[in-house]
C-alpha atoms as a PDB file:
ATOM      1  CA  UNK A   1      27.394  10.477  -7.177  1.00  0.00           C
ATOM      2  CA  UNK A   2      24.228   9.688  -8.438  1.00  0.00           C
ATOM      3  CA  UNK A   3      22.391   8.681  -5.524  1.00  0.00           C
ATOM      4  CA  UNK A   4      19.807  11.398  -4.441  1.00  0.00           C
ATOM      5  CA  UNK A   5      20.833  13.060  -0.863  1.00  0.00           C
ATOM      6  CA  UNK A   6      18.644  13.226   1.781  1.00  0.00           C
ATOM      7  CA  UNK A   7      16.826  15.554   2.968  1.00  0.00           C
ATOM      8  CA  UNK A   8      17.734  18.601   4.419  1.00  0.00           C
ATOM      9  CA  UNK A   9      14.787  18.471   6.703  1.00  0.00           C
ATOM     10  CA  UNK A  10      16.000  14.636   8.124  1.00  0.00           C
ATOM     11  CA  UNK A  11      18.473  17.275   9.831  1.00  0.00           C
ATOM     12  CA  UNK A  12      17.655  18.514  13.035  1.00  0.00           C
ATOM     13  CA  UNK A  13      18.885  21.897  14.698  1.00  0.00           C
ATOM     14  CA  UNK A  14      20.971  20.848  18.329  1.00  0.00           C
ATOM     15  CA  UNK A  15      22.301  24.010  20.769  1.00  0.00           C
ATOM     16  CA  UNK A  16      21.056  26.902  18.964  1.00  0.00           C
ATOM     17  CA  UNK A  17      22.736  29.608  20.221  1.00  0.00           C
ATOM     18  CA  UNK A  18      26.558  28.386  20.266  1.00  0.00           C
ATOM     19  CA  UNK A  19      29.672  30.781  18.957  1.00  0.00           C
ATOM     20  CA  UNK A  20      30.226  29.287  15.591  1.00  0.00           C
ATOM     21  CA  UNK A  21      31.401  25.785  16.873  1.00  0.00           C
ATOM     22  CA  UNK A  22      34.310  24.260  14.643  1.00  0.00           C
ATOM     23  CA  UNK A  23      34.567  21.307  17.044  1.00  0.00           C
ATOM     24  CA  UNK A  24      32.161  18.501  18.093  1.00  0.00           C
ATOM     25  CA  UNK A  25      32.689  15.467  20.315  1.00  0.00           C
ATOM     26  CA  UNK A  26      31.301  12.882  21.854  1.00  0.00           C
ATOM     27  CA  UNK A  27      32.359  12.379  25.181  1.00  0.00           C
ATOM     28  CA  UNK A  28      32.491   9.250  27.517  1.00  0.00           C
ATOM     29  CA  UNK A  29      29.752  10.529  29.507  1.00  0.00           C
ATOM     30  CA  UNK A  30      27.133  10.734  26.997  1.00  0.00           C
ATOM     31  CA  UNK A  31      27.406  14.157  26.270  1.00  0.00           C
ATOM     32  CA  UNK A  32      28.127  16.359  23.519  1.00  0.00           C
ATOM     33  CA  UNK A  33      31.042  18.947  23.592  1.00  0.00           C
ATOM     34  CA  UNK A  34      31.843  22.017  20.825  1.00  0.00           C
ATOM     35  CA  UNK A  35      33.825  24.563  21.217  1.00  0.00           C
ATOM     36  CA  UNK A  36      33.565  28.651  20.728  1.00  0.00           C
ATOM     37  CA  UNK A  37      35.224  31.317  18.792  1.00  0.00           C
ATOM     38  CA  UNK A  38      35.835  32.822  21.778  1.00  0.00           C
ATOM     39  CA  UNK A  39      37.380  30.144  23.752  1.00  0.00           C
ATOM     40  CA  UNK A  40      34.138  28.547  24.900  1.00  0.00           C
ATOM     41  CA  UNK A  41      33.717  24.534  25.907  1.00  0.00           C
ATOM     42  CA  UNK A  42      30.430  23.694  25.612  1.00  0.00           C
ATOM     43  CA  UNK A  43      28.912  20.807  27.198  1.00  0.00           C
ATOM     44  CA  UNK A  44      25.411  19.847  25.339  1.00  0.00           C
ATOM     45  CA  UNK A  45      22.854  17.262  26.225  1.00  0.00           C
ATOM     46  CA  UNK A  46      21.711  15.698  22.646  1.00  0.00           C
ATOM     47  CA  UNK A  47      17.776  14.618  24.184  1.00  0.00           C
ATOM     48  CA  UNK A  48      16.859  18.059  24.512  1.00  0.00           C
ATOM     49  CA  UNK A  49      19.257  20.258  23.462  1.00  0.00           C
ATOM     50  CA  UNK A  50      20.560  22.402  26.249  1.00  0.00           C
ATOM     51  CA  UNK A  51      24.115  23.353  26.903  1.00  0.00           C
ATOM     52  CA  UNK A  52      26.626  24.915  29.366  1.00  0.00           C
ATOM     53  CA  UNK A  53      29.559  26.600  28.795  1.00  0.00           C
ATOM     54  CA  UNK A  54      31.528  25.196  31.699  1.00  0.00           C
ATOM     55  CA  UNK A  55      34.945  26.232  30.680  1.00  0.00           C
ATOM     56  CA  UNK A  56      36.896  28.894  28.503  1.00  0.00           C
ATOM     57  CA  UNK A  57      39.981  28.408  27.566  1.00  0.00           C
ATOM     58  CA  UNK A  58      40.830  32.355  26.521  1.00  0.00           C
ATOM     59  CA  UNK A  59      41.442  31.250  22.795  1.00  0.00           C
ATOM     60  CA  UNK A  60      39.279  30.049  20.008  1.00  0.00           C
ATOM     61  CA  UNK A  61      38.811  26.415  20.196  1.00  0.00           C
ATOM     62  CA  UNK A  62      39.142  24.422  17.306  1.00  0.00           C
ATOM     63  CA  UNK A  63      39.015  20.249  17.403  1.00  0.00           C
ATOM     64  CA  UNK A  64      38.758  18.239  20.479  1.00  0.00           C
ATOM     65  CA  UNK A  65      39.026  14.669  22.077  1.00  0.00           C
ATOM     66  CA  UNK A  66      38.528  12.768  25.210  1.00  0.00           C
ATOM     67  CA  UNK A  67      40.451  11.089  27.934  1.00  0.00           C
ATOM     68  CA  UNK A  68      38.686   8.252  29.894  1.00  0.00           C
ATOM     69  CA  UNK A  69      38.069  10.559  32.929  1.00  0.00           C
ATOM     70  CA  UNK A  70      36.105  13.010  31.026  1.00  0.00           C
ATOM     71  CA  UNK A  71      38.791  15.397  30.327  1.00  0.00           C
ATOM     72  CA  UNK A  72      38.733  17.419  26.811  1.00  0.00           C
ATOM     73  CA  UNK A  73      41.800  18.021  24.759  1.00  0.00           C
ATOM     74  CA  UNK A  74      41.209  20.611  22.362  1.00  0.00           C
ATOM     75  CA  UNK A  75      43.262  22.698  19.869  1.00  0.00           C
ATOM     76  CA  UNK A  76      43.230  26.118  20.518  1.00  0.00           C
ATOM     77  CA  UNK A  77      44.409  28.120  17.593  1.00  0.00           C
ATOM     78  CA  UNK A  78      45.008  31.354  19.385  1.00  0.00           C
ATOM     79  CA  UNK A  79      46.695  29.945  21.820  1.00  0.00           C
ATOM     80  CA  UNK A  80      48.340  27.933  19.438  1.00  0.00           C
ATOM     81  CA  UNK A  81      48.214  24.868  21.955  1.00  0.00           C
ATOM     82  CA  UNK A  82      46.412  21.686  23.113  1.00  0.00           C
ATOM     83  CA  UNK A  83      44.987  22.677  26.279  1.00  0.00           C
ATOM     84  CA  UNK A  84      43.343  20.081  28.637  1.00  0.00           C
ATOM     85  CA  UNK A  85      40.020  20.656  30.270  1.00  0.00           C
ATOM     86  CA  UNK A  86      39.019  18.633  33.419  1.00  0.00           C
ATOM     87  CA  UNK A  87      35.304  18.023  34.235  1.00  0.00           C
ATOM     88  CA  UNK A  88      35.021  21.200  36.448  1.00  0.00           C
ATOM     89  CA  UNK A  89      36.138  23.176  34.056  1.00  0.00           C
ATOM     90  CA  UNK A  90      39.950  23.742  34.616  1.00  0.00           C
ATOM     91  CA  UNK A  91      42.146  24.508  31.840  1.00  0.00           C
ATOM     92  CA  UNK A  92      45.692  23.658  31.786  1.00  0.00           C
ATOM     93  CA  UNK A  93      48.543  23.504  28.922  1.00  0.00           C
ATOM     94  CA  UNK A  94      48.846  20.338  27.202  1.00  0.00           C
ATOM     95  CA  UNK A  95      50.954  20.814  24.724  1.00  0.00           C
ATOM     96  CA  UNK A  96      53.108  23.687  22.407  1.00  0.00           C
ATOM     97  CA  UNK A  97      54.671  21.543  20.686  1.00  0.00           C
ATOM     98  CA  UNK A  98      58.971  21.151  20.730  1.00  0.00           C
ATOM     99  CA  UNK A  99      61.716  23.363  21.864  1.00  0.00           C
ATOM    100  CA  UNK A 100      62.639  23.057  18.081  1.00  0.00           C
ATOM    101  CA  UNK A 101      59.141  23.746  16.883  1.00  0.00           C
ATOM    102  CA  UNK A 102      56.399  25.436  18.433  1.00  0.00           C
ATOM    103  CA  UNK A 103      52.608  24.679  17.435  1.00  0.00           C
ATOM    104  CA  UNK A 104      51.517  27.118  14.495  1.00  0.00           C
ATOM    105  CA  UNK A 105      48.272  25.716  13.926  1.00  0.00           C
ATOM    106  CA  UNK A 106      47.247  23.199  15.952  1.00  0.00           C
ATOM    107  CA  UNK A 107      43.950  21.832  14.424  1.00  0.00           C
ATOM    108  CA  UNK A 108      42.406  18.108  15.005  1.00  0.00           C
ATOM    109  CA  UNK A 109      43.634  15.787  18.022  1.00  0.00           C
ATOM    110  CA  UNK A 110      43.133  12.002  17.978  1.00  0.00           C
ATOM    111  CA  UNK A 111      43.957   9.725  20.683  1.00  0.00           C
ATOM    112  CA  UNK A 112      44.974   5.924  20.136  1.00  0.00           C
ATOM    113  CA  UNK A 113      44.357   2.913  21.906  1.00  0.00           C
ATOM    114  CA  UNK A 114      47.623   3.574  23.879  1.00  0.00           C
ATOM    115  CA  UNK A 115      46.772   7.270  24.994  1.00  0.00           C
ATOM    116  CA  UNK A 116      49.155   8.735  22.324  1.00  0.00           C
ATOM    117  CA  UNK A 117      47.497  12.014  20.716  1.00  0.00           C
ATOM    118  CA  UNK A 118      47.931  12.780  17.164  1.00  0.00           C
ATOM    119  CA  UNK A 119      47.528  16.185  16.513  1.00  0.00           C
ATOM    120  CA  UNK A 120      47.158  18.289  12.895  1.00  0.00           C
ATOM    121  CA  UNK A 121      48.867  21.452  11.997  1.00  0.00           C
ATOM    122  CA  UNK A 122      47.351  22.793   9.360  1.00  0.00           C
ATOM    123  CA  UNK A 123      50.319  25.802   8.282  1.00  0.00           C
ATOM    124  CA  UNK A 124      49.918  28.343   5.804  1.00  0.00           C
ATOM    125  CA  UNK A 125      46.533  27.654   3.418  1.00  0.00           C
ATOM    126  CA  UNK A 126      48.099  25.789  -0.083  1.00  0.00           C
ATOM    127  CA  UNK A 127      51.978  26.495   1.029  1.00  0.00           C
ATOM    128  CA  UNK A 128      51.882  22.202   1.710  1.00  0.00           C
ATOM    129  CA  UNK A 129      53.755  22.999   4.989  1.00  0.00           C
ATOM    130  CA  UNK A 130      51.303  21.430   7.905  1.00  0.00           C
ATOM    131  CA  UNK A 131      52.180  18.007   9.546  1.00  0.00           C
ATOM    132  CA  UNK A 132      51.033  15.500  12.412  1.00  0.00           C
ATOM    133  CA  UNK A 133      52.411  15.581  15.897  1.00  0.00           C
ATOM    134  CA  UNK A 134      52.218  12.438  18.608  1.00  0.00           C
ATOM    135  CA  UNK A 135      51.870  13.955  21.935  1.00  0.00           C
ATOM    136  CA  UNK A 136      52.966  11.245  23.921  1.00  0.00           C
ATOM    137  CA  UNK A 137      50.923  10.303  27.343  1.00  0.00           C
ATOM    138  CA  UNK A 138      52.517  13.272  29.813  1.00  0.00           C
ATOM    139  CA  UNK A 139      53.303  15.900  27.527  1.00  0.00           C
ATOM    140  CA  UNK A 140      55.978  15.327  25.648  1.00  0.00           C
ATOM    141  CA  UNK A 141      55.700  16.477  21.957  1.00  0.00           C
ATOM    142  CA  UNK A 142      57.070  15.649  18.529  1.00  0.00           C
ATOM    143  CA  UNK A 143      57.000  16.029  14.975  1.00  0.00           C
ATOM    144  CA  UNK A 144      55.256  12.533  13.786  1.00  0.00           C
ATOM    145  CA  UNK A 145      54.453  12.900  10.214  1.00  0.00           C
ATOM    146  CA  UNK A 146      55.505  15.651   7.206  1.00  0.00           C
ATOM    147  CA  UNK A 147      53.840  13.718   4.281  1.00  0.00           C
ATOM    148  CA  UNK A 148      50.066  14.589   4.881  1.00  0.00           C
ATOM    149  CA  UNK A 149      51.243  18.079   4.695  1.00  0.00           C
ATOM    150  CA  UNK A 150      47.859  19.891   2.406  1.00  0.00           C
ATOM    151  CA  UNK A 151      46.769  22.232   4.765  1.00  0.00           C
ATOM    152  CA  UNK A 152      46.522  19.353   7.706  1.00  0.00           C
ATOM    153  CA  UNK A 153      43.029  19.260   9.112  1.00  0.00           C
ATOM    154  CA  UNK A 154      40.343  16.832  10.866  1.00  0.00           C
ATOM    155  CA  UNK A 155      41.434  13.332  11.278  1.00  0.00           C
ATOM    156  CA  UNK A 156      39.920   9.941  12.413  1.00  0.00           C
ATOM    157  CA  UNK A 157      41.877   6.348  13.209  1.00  0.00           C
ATOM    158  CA  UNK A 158      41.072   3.922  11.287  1.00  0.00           C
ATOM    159  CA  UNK A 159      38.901   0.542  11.231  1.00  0.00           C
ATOM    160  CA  UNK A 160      41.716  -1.408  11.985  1.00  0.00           C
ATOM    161  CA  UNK A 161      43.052   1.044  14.575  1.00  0.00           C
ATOM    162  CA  UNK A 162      46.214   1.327  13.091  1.00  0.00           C
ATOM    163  CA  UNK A 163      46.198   4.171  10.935  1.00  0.00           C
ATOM    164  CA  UNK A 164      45.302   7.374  10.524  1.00  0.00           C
ATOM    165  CA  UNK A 165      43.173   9.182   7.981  1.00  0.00           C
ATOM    166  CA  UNK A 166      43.277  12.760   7.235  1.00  0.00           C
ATOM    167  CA  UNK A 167      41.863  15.270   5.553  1.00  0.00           C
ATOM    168  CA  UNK A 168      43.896  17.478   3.371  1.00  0.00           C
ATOM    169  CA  UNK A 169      42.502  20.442   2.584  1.00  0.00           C
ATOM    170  CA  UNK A 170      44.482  21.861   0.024  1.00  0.00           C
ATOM    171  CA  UNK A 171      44.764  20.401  -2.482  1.00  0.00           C
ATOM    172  CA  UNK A 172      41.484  18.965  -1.426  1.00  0.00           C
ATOM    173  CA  UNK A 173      41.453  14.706  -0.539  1.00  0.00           C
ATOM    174  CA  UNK A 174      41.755  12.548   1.846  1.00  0.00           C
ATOM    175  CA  UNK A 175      44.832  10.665   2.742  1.00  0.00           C
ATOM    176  CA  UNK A 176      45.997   7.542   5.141  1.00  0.00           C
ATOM    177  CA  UNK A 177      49.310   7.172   7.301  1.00  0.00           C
ATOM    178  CA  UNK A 178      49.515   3.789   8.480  1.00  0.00           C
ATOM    179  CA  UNK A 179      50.733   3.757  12.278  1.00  0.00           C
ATOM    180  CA  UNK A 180      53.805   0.955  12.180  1.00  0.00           C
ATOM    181  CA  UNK A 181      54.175  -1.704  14.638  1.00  0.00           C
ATOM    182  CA  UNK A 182      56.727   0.557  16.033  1.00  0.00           C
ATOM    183  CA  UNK A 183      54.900   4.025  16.247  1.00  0.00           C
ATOM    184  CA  UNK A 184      56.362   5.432  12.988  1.00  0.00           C
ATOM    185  CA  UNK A 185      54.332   6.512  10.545  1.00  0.00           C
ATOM    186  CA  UNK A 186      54.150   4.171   7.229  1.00  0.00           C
ATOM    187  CA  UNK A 187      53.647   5.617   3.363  1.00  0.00           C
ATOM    188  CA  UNK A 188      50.842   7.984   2.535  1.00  0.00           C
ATOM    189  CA  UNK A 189      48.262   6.947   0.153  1.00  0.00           C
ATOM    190  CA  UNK A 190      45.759   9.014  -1.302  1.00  0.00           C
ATOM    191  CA  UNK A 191      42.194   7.775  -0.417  1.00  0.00           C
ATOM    192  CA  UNK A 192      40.038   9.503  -2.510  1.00  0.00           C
ATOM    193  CA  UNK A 193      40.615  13.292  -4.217  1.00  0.00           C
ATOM    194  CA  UNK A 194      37.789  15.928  -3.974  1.00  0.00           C
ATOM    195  CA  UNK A 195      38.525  18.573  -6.468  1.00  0.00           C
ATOM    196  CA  UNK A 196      37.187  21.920  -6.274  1.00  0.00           C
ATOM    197  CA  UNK A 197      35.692  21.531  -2.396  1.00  0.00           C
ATOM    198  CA  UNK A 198      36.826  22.335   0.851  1.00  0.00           C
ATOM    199  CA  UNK A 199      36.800  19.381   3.394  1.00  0.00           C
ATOM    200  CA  UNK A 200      37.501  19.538   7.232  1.00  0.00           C
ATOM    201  CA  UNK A 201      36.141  16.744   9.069  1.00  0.00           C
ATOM    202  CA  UNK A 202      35.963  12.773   8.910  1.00  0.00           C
ATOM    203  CA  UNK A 203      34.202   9.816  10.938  1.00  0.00           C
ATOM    204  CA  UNK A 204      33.927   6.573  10.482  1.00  0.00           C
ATOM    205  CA  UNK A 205      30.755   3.983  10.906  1.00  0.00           C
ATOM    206  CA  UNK A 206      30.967   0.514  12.180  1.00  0.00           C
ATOM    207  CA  UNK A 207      30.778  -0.425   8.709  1.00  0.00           C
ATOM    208  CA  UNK A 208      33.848   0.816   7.157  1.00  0.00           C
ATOM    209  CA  UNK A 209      32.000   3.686   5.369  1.00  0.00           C
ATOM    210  CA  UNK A 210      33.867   6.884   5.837  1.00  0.00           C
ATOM    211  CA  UNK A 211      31.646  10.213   6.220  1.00  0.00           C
ATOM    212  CA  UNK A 212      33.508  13.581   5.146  1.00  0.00           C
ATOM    213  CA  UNK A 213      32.311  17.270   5.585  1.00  0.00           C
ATOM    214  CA  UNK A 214      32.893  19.741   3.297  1.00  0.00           C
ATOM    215  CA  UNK A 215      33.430  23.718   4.724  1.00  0.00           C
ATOM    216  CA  UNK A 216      32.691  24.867   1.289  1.00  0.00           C
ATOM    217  CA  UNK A 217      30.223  23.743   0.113  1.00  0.00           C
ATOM    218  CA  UNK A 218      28.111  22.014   2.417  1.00  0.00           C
ATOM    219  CA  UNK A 219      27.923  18.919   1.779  1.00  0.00           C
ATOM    220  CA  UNK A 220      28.328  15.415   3.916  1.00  0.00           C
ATOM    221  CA  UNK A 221      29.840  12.709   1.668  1.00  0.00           C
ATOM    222  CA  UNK A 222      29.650   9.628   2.194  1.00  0.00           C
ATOM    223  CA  UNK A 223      33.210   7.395   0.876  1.00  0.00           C
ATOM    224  CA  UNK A 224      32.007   3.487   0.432  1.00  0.00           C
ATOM    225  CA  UNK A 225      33.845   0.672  -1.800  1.00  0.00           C
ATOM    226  CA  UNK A 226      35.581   3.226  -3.296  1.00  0.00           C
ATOM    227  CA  UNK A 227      32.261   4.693  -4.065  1.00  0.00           C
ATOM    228  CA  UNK A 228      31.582   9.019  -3.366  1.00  0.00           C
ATOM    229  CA  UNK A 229      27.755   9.918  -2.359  1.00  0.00           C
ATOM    230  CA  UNK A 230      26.454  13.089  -1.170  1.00  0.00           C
ATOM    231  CA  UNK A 231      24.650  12.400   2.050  1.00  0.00           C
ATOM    232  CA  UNK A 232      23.303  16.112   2.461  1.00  0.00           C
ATOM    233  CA  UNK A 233      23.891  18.927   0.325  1.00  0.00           C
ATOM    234  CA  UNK A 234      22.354  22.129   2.049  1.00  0.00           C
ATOM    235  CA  UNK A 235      23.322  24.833  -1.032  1.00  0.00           C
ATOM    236  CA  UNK A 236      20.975  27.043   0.785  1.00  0.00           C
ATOM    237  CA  UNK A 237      22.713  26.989   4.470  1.00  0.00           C
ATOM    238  CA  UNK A 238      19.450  26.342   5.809  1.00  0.00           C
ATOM    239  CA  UNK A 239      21.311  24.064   8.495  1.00  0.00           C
ATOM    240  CA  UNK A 240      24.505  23.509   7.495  1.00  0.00           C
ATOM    241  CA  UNK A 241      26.789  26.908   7.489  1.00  0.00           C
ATOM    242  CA  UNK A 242      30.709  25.927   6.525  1.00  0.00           C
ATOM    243  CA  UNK A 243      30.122  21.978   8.250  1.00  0.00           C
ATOM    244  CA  UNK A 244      33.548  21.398   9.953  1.00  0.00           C
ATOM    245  CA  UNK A 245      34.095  19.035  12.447  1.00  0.00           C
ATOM    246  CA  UNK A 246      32.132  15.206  12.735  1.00  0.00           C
ATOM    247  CA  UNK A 247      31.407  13.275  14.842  1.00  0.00           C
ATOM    248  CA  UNK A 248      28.938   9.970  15.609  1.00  0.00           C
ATOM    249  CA  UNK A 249      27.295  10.201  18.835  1.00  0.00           C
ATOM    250  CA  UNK A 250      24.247   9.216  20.824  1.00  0.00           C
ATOM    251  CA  UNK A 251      22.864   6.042  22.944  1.00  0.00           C
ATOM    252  CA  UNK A 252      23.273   3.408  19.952  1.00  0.00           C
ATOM    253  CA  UNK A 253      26.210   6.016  18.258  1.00  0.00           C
ATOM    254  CA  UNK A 254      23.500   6.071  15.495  1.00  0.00           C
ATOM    255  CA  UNK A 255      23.806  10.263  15.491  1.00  0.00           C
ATOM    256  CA  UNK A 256      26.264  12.119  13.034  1.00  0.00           C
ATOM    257  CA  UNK A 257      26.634  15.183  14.680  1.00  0.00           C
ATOM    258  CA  UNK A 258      27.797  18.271  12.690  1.00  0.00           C
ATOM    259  CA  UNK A 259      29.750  22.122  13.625  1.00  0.00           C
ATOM    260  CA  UNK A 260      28.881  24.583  11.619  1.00  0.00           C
ATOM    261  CA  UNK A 261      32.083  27.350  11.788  1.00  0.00           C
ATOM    262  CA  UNK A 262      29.853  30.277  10.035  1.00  0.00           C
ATOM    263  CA  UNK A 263      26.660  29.017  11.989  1.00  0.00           C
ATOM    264  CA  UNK A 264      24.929  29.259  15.873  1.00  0.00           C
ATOM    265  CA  UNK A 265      24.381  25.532  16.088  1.00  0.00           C
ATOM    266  CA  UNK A 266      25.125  21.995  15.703  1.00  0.00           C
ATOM    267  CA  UNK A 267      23.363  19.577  13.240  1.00  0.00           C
ATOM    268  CA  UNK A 268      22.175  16.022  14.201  1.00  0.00           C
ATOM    269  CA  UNK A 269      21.826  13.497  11.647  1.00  0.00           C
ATOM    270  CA  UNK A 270      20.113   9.941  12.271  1.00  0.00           C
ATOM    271  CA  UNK A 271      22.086   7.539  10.494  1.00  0.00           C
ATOM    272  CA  UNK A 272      21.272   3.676   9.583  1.00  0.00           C
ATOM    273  CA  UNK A 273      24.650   2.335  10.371  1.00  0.00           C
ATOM    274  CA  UNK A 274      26.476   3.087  14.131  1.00  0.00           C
ATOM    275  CA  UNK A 275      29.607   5.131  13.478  1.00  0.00           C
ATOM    276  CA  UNK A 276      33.037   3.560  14.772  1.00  0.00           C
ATOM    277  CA  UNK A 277      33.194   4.043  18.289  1.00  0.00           C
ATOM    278  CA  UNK A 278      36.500   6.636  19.318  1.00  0.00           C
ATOM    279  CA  UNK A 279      38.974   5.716  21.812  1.00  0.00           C
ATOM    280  CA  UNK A 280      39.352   7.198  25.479  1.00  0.00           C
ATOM    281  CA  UNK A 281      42.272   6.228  26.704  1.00  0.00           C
ATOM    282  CA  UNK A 282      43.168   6.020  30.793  1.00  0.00           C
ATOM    283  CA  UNK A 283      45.853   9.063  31.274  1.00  0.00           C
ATOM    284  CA  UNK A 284      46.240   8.256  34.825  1.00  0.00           C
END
């Protein structure tokens, strides 16, 4: 890691004002969404910063994708659901999981190409009990994968489309589950370990250059050719307060755009390289 980070002032400051967002999103419309401790959806134009709350989902919103109409899916970890958020603002169930198993921590969602959502649950912090679910298009829930089980957190598909990475919290690295042909997941492989940090979030560029956020500390790493850089290290939480969630976002997807959990804001990072676009699938 010998390359010399950027800049903390390259950074810029986006919603000020928000209730410690762990999520960020970039949704098909061209907006920005985060979520609240308090249950809060935010909806955030990036050109100049302002931001509604147009929807509360009585929990604390965690992670959170999009459907092609505009709806959000988010995690809600009091709730301990996926609740689905229309455009206006209405908030329905998604998901609590199985008869068998209920939700305990429901974390990070991911949709793939096919409108299957892959949701973390994180479990109990270093007890290597959390696991993936595949909410199928409708509802209907199950257990997917048990292997990436470290304290189960953000996730991102792959390049290829056909797996998914995920970050593991504790013990601290990031993993890949390939998706099968058939939907089942293939063999975990360890990507890359980061000992002695905290990470929560991952995004891919266009590039195949994966970008991971640390909660503690806070740091954005950058993972290329098997290669670990620190992107920003802000040891003075000038900007970056416990990063969480990433995503890329803007006009040319040339923005990384950064929650803060302990913070009142988002951070918006220009990048070089266009991160991989994420997939909104048509629910019906």
């Amino acid at each position: 890691m010998a390359d010399e980070p950027r800049s903390i002032s390259t950074l810029s400051v986006l919603a000020p004002g928000l209730d410690h967002p762990e999520g960020v999103a970039w949704g098909p419309d061209g907006k920005v969404y985060a979520g609240g401790e308090a249950g809060q959806v935010y909806r955030i134009n990036l050109e100049d910063s302002t931001y509604t709350a147009y929807a509360n989902t009585g929990g604390f919103v965690l992670g959170m994708a999009h459907d092609a109409a505009g709806s959000v899916y988010a995690c809600d970890q009091s709730l301990r659901q996926v609740v689905r958020v229309t455009p206006d603002g209405k908030v329905s169930k998604y998901s609590g999981g199985s008869a068998e198993q209920p939700m305990r921590v429901p974390n990070y969602p991911v949709f793939d190409a096919a409108g299957n959502l892959y949701v973390s649950d994180s479990g109990d912090w270093g007890a290597k009990n959390g696991f993936i679910w595949r909410i199928r298009p409708g509802g209907d829930s199950e257990i997917w994968d048990t292997q990436a089980n470290g304290f189960t957190n953000g996730m991102c598909l792959g390049p290829d489309g056909r797996s998914l990475y995920v970050v593991e919290s504790s013990p601290p690295l990031i993993s890949r589950v390939p998706i099968n042909p058939d939907g089942s997941p293939g063999a975990r492989t360890v990507i890359v370990e980061l000992p002695r940090n905290v990470p929560d979030g991952v995004a891919f560029d266009v590039e195949g250059s994966l970008y991971i956020s640390l909660y503690n500390p806070n740091i954005i790493y950058k993972y290329s050719s098997g290669k670990l850089t620190t992107l920003y290290d802000d040891w003075e939480q000038l900007i970056l307060v416990a990063p969480t969630n990433i995503a890329f976002g803007g006009r040319d997807m040339k923005t990384l755009l950064i929650a803060s959990l302990c913070g009142w804001n988002l951070a918006a990072a220009p990048m070089d390289v266009a991160g991989l676009p994420v997939q909104y699938p048509n629910l019906g």
